[in-house]
Protein backbone atom coordinates (compact mmCIF):
# COMPACT_ATOMS: atom_id res chain seq x y z
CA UNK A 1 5.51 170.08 -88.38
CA UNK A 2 5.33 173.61 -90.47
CA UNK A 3 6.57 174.54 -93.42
CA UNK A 4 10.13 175.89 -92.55
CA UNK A 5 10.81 172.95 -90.53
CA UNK A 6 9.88 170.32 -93.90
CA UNK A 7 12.13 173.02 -95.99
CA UNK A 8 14.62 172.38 -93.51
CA UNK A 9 14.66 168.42 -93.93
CA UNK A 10 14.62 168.62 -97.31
CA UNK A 11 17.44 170.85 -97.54
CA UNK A 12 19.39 168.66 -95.07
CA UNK A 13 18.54 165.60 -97.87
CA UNK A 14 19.89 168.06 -100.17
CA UNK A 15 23.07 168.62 -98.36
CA UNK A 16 23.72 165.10 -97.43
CA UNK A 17 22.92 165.55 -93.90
CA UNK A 18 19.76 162.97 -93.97
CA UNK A 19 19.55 159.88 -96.00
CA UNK A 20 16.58 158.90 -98.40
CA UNK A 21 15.48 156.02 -96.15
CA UNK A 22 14.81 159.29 -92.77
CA UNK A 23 12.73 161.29 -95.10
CA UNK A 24 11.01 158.67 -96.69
CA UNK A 25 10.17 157.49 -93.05
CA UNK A 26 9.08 160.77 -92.06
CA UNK A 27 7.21 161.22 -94.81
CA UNK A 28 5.26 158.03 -93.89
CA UNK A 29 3.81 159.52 -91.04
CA UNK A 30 3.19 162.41 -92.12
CA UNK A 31 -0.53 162.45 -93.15
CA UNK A 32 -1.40 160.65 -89.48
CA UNK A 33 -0.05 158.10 -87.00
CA UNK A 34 -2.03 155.10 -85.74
CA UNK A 35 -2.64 154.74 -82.19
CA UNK A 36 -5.26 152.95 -81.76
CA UNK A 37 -7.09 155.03 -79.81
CA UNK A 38 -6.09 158.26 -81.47
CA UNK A 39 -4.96 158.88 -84.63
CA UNK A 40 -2.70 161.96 -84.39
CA UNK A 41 -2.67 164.13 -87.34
CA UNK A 42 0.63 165.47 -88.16
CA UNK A 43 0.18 167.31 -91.41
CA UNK A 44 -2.05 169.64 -89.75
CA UNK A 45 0.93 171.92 -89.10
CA UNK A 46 1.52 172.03 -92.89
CA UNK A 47 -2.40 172.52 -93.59
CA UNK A 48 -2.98 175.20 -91.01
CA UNK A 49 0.11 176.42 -89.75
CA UNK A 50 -0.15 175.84 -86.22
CA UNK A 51 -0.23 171.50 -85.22
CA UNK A 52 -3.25 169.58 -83.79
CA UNK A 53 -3.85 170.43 -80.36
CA UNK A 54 -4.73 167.43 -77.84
CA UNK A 55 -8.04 168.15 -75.62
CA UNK A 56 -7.21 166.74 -72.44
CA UNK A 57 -10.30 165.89 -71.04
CA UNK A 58 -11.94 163.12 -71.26
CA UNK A 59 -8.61 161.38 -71.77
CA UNK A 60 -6.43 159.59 -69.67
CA UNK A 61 -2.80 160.54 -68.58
CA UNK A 62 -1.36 157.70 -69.96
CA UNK A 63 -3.73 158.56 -73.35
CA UNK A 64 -2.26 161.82 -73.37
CA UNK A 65 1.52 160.86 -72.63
CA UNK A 66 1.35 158.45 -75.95
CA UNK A 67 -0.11 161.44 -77.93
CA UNK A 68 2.35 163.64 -76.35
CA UNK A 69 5.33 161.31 -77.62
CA UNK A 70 4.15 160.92 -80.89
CA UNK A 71 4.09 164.43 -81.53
CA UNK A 72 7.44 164.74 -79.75
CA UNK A 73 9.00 162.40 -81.92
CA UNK A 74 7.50 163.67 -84.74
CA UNK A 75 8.81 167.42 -84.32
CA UNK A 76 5.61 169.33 -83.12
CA UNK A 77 4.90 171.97 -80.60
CA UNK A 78 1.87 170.34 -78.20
CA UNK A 79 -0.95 171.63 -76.49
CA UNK A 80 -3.06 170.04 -74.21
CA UNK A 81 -5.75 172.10 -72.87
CA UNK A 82 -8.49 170.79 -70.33
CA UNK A 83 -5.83 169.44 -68.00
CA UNK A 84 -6.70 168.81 -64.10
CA UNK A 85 -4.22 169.62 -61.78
CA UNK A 86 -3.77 165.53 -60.98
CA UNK A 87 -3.39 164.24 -64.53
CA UNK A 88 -0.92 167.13 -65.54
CA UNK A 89 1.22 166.21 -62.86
CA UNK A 90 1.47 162.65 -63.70
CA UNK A 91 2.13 163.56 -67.68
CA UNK A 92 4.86 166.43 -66.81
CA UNK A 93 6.26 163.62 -64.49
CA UNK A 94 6.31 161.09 -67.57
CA UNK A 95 7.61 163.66 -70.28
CA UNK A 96 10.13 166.05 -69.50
CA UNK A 97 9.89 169.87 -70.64
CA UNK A 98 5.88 170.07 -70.40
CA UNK A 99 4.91 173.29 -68.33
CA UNK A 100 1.82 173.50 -67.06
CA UNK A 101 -0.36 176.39 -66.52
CA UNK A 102 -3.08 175.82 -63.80
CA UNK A 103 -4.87 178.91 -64.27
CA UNK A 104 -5.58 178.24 -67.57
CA UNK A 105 -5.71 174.11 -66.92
CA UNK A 106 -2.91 173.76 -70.18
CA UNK A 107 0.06 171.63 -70.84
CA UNK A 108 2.74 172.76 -72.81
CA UNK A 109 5.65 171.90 -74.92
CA UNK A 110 8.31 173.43 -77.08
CA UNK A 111 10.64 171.58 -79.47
CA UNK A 112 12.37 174.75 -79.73
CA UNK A 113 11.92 178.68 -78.82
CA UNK A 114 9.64 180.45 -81.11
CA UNK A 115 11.31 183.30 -82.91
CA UNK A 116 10.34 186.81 -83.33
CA UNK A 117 6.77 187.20 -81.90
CA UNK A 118 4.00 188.26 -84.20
CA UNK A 119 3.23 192.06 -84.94
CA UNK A 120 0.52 193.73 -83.32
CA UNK A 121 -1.13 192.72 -79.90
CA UNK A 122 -3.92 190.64 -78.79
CA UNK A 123 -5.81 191.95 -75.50
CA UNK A 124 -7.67 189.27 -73.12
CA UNK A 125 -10.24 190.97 -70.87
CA UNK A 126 -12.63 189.53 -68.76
CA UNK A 127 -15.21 190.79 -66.27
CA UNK A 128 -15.07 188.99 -63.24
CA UNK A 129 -12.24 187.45 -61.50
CA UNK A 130 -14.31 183.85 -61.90
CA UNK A 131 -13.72 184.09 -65.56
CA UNK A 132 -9.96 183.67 -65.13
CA UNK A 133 -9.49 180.28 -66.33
CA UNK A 134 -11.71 180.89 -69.21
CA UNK A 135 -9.48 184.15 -70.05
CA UNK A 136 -6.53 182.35 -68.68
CA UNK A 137 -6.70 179.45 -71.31
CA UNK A 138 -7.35 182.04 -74.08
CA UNK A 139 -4.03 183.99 -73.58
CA UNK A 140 -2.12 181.18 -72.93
CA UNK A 141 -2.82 179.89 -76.33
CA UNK A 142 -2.86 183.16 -78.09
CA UNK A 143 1.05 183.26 -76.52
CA UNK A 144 2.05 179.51 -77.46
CA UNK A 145 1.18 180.44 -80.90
CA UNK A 146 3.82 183.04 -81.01
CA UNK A 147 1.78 186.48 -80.46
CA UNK A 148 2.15 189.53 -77.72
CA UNK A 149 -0.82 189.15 -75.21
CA UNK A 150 -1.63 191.45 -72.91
CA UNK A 151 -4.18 190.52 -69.74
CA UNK A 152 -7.22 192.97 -68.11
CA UNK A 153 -9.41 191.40 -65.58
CA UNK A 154 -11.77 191.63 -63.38
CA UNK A 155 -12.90 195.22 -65.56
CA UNK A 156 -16.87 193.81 -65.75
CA UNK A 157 -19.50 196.36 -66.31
CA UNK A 158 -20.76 196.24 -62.47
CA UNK A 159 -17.47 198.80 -62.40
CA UNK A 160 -17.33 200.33 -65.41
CA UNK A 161 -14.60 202.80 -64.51
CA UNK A 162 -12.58 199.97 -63.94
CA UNK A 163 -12.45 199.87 -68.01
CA UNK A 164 -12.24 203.10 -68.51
CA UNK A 165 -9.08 203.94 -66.46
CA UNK A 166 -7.34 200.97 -68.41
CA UNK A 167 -8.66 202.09 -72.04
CA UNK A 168 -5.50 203.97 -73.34
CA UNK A 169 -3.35 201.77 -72.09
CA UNK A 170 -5.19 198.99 -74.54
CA UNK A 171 -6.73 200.18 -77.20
CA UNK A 172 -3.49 200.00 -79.19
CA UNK A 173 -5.00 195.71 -79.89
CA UNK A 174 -5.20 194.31 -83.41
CA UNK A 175 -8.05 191.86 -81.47
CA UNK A 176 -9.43 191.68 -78.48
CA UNK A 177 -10.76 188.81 -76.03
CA UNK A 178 -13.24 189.12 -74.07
CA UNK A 179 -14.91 186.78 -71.29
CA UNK A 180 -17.68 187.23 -69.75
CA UNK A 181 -20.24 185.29 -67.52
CA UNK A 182 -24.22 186.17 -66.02
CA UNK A 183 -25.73 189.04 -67.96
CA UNK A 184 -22.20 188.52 -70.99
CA UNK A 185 -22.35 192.47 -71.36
CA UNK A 186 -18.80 193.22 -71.53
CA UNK A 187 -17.65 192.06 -75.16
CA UNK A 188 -20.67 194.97 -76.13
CA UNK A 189 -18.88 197.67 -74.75
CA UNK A 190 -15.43 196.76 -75.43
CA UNK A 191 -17.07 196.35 -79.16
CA UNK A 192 -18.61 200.12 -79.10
CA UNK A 193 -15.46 201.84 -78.06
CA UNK A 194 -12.75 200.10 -80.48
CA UNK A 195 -12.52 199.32 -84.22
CA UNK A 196 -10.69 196.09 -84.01
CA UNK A 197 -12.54 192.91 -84.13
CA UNK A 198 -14.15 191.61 -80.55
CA UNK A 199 -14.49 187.76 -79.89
CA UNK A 200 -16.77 187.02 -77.23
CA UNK A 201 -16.44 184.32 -74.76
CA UNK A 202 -19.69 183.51 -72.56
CA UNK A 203 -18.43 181.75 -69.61
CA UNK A 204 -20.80 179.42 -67.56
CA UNK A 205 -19.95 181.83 -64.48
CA UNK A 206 -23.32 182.83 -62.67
CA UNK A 207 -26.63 182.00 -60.84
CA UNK A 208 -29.54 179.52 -62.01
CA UNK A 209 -31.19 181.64 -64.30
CA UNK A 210 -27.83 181.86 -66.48
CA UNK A 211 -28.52 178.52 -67.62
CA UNK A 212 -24.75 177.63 -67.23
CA UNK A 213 -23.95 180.68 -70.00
CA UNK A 214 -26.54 180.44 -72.24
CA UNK A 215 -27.89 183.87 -70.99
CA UNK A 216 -24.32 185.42 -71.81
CA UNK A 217 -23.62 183.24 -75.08
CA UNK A 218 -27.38 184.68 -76.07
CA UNK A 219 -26.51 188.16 -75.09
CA UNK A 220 -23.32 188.16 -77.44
CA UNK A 221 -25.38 186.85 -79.92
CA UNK A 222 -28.16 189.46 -79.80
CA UNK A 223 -25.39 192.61 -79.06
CA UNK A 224 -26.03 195.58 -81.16
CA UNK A 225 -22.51 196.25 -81.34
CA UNK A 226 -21.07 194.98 -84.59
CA UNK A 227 -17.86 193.42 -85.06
CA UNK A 228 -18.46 190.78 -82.47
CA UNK A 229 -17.51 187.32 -83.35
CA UNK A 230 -18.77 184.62 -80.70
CA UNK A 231 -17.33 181.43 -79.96
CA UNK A 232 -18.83 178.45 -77.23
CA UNK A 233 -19.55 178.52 -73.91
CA UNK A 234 -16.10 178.40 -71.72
CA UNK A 235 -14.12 177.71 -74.94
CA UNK A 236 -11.42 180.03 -74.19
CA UNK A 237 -8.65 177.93 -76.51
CA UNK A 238 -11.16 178.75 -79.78
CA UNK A 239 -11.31 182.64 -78.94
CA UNK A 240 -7.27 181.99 -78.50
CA UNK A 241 -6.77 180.85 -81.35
CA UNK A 242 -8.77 182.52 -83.71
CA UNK A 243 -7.49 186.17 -82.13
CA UNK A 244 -3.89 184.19 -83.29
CA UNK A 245 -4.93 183.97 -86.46
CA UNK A 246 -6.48 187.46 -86.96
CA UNK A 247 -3.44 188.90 -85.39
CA UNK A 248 -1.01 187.58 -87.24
CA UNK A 249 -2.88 188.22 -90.37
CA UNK A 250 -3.49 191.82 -89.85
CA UNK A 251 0.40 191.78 -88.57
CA UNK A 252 1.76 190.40 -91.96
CA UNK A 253 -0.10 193.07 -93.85
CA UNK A 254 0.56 195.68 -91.96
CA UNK A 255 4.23 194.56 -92.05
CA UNK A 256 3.96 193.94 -96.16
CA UNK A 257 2.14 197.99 -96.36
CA UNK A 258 4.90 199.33 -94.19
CA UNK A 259 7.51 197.60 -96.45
CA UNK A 260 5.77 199.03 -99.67
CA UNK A 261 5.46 202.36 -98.26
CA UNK A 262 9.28 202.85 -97.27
């Protein structure tokens, strides 16, 4: 549920086309729905813009096809990320119109097509073709939440020419992704070459002495480049999201200041 869509029941109550008793009821369950095992919040749509997403692991199929529904029946877009292969089958089986993306291990589901996409351009790069998914489940929700995502991989710093024959082709970003497992040096040079904001993704990718990514989530942390942001180990839906939200921040001002200018 967003804003435009609540305008748009309330101005179908104004024109006669719903009755007092269908708002009232959707009203009800508005604030959250009782599951039992989940209680699914449905005004976070209103709250944040953009509705709760479902974290698939952990949960079973028949968990998530209940959650699914709700939201379904409710009016809200769903994501479900952390989704194996097995499980996603048996949910797109169950509820018609999820797509799956494998690479990325997400289930998804429109209620109807986004519009216009956002201004501006969110690049997803990461360094070794083993950080795919991680990169993978990053763009996937930066595009569900209606922005233009571009994809660079396998452009780590082992080759760094790899980077440099792709840089003018992306350094046209409002924010930029990047993933990166062992030694997590990437997101520092991608952060000394552009002045956009960089959100670095440590990915558990590497030998025993990575410590499962701490050695690249502690190398973000210590870079020397500024305007890094860094988000959790293999959490590729946070750095999705939050380059969603920076790009279609910076996209509606730049829109606004282009507006006021002309």
């Amino acid at each position: 549920m967003t804003t435009d869509r609540l305008q748009t029941l309330l101005q179908e109550f104004k024109d006669g086309k719903k009755t007092l008793e269908e708002v009232l009821d959707f009203l009800k369950r508005l604030p959250f729905e009782d599951l039992s095992f989940a209680r699914v919040d449905h005004h976070r749509g209103l709250r944040r813009g953009f509705p709760e997403v479902v974290y698939g692991e952990g949960k079973t199929a028949r968990q998530i096809i209940d959650i699914v529904g709700a939201m379904q029946r409710f009016g809200s877009d769903i994501l479900v990320t952390r989704v194996e292969e097995g499980k996603a089958r048996e949910v797109a089986s169950t509820v018609p119109g999820m797509t799956y993306h494998p690479l990325a291990g997400i289930l998804s589901f429109c209620q109807e097509p986004h519009g216009e996409k956002a201004p501006g351009s969110i690049r997803v790069l990461c360094a070794g073709s083993s950080d795919i998914p991680v990169a993978e489940e990053a763009a996937v929700t930066a595009e569900f939440m209606g922005n233009r995502v571009g994809r660079h991989y396998d452009v780590g710093v082992a080759g760094l020419h790899r980077l440099l024959q792709i840089w003018d082709e992306i350094r046209d970003a409002s924010v930029y992704v990047v993933a990166a497992g062992m030694v997590g040096a990437l997101p520092s040079v991608v952060a000394g070459l552009v002045d956009r904001p960089v959100i670095a993704v440590p990915t558990s990718v590497g030998y025993g002495a990575g410590f499962g990514g701490i050695a690249a989530l502690l190398g973000m942390l210590n870079s020397c480049a500024p305007g890094i942001a860094v988000v959790n180990i293999d959490n590729g839906f946070g750095a999705g999201y939050l380059a969603g939200l920076i790009n279609r921040r910076s996209g509606a001002g730049q829109a606004r200041a282009e507006s006021e200018t002309a």
